[in-house]
C-alpha atoms as a PDB file:
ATOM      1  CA  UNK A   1      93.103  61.334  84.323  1.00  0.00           C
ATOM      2  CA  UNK A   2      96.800  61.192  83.360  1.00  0.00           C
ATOM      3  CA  UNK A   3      99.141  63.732  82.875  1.00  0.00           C
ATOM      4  CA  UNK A   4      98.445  64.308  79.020  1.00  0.00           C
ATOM      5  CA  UNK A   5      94.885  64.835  79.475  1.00  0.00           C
ATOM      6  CA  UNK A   6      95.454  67.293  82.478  1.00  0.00           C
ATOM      7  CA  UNK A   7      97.289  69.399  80.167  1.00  0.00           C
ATOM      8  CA  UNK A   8      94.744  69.494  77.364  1.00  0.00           C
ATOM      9  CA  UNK A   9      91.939  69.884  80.402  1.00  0.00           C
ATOM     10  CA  UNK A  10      93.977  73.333  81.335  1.00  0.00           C
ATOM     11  CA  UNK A  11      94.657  74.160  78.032  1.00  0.00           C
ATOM     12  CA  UNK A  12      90.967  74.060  76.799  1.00  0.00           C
ATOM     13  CA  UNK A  13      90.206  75.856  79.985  1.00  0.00           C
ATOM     14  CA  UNK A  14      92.251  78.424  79.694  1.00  0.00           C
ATOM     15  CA  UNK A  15      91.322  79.064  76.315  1.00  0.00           C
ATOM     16  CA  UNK A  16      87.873  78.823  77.406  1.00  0.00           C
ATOM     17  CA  UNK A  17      88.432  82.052  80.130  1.00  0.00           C
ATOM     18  CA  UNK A  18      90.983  84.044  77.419  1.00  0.00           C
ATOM     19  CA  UNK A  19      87.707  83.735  74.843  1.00  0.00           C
ATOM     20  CA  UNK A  20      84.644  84.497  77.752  1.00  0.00           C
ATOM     21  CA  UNK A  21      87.000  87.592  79.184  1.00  0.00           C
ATOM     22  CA  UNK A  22      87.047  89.018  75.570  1.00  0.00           C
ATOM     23  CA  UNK A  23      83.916  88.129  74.292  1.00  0.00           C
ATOM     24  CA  UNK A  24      81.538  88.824  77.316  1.00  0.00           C
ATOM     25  CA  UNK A  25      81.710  92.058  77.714  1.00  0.00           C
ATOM     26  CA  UNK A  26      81.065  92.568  73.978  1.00  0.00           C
ATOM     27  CA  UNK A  27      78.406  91.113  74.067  1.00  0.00           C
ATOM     28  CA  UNK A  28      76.864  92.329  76.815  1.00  0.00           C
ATOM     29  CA  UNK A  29      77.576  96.016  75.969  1.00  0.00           C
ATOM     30  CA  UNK A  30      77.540  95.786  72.098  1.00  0.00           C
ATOM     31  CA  UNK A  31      74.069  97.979  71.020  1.00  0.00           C
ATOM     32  CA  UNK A  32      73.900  99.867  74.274  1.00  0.00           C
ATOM     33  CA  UNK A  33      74.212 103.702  75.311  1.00  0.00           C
ATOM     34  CA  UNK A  34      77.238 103.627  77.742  1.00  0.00           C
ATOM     35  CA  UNK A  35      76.813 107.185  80.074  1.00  0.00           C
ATOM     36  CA  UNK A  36      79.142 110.021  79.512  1.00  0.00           C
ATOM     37  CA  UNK A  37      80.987 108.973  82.783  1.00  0.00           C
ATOM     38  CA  UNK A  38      81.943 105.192  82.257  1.00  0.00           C
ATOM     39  CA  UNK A  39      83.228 106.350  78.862  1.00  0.00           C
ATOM     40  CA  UNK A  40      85.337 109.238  80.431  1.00  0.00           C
ATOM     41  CA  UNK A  41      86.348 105.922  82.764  1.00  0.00           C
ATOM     42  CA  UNK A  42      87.153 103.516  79.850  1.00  0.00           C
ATOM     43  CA  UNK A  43      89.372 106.684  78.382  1.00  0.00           C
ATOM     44  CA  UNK A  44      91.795 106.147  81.529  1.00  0.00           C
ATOM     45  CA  UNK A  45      91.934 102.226  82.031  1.00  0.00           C
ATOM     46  CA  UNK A  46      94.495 101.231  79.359  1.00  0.00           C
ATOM     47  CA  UNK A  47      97.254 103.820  80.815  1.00  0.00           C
ATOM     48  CA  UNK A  48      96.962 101.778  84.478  1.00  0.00           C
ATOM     49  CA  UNK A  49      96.600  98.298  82.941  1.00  0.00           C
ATOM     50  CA  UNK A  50      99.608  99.128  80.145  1.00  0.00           C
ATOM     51  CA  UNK A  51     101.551  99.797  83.009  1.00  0.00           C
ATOM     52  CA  UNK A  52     100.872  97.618  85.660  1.00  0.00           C
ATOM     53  CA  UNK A  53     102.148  94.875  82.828  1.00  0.00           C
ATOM     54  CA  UNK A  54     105.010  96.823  82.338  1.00  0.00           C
ATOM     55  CA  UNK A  55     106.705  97.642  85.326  1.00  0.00           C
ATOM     56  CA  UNK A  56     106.298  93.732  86.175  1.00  0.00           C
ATOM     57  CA  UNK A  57     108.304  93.082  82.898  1.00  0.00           C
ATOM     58  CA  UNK A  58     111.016  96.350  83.217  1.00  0.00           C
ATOM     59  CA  UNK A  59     111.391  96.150  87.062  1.00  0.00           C
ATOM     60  CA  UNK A  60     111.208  92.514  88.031  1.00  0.00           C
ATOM     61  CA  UNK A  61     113.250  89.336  87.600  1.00  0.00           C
ATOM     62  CA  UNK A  62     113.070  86.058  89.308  1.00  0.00           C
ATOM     63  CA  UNK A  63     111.031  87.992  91.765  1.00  0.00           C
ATOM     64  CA  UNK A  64     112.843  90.792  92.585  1.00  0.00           C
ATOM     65  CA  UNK A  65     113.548  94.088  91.725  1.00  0.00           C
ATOM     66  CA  UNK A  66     115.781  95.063  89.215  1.00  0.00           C
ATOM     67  CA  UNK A  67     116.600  98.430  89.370  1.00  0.00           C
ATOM     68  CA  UNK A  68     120.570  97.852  88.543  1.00  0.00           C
ATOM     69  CA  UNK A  69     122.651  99.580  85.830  1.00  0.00           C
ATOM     70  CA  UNK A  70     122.616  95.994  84.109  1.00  0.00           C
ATOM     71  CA  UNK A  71     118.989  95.755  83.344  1.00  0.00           C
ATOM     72  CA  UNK A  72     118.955  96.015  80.073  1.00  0.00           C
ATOM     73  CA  UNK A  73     115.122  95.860  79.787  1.00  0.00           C
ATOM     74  CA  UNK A  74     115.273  99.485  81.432  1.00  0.00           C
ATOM     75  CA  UNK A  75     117.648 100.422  79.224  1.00  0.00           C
ATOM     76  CA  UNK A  76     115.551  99.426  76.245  1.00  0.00           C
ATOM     77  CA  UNK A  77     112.763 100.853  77.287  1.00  0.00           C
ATOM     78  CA  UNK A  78     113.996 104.409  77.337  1.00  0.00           C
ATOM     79  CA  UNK A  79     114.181 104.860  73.467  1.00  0.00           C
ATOM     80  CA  UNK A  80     110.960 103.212  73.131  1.00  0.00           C
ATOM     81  CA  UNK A  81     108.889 105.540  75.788  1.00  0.00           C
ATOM     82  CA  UNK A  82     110.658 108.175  73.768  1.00  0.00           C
ATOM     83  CA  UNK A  83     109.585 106.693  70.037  1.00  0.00           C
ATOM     84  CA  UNK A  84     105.970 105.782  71.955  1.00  0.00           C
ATOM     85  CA  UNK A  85     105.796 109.702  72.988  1.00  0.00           C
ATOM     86  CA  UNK A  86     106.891 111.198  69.951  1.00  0.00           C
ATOM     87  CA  UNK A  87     104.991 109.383  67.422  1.00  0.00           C
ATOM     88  CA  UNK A  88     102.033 107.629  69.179  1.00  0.00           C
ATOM     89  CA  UNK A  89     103.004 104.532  67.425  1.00  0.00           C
ATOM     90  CA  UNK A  90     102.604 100.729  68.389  1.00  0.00           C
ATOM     91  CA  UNK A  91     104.420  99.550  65.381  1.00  0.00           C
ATOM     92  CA  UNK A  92     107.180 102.210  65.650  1.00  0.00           C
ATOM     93  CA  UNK A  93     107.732 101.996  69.552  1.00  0.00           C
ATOM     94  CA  UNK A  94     107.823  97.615  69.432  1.00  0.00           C
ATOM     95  CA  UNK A  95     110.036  98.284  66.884  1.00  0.00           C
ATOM     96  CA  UNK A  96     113.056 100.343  68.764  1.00  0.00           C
ATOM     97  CA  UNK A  97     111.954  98.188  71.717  1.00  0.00           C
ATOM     98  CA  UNK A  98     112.960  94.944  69.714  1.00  0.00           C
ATOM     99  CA  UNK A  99     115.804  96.693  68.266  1.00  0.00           C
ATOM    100  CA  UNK A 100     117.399  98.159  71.233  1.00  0.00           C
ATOM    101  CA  UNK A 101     116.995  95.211  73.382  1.00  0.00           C
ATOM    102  CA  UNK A 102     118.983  93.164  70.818  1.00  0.00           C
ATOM    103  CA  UNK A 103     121.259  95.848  70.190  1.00  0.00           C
ATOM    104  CA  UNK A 104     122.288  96.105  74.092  1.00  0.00           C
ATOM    105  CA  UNK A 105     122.330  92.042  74.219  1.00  0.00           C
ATOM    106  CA  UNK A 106     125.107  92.089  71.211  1.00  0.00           C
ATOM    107  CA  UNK A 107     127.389  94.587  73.076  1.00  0.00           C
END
């Protein structure tokens, strides 16, 4: 296989895993009684996985950490957390997110 074909190989692939990782569990559950204490469970596992993709993103840069005055990713996320407390919304907090980050990059 060349080089062009590899890529459409791990392209289809990793569509392939994106689509079975969403659609499995769907499927499997969808018409089924979950107990009272996986669904006291489920309440609590976006907070962990919402942040374990965050602090990558706010803390870390070419592998290490960034806790410097200059990061302006921490600094932008400091009016969002407060926009994401305050109001509870997605829309609202990507918003100052987007908006403060390119805010701090213009000054």
């Amino acid at each position: 296989m060349g080089a062009m074909e590899d890529k459409v190989a791990l392209a289809l692939l990793m569509g392939l895993s994106n689509a079975l990782t969403r659609l499995l569990p769907v499927r499997l559950l969808s018409g089924r009684e979950l107990s009272p204490l996986v669904k006291t469970w489920l309440k609590y596992v976006p907070v962990p996985v919402l942040c374990a993709m965050l602090a990558g993103d706010l803390l870390v840069k070419d592998g290490q950490l960034q806790l410097a005055a200059s990061n302006l990713y921490l600094w932008a996320a400091i009016p969002s957390f407060l926009v994401a407390y305050k109001t509870r919304s997605l829309f609202a907090t990507v918003v100052v997110g987007v908006v403060s980050l390119a805010a701090l990059r213009a000054f």
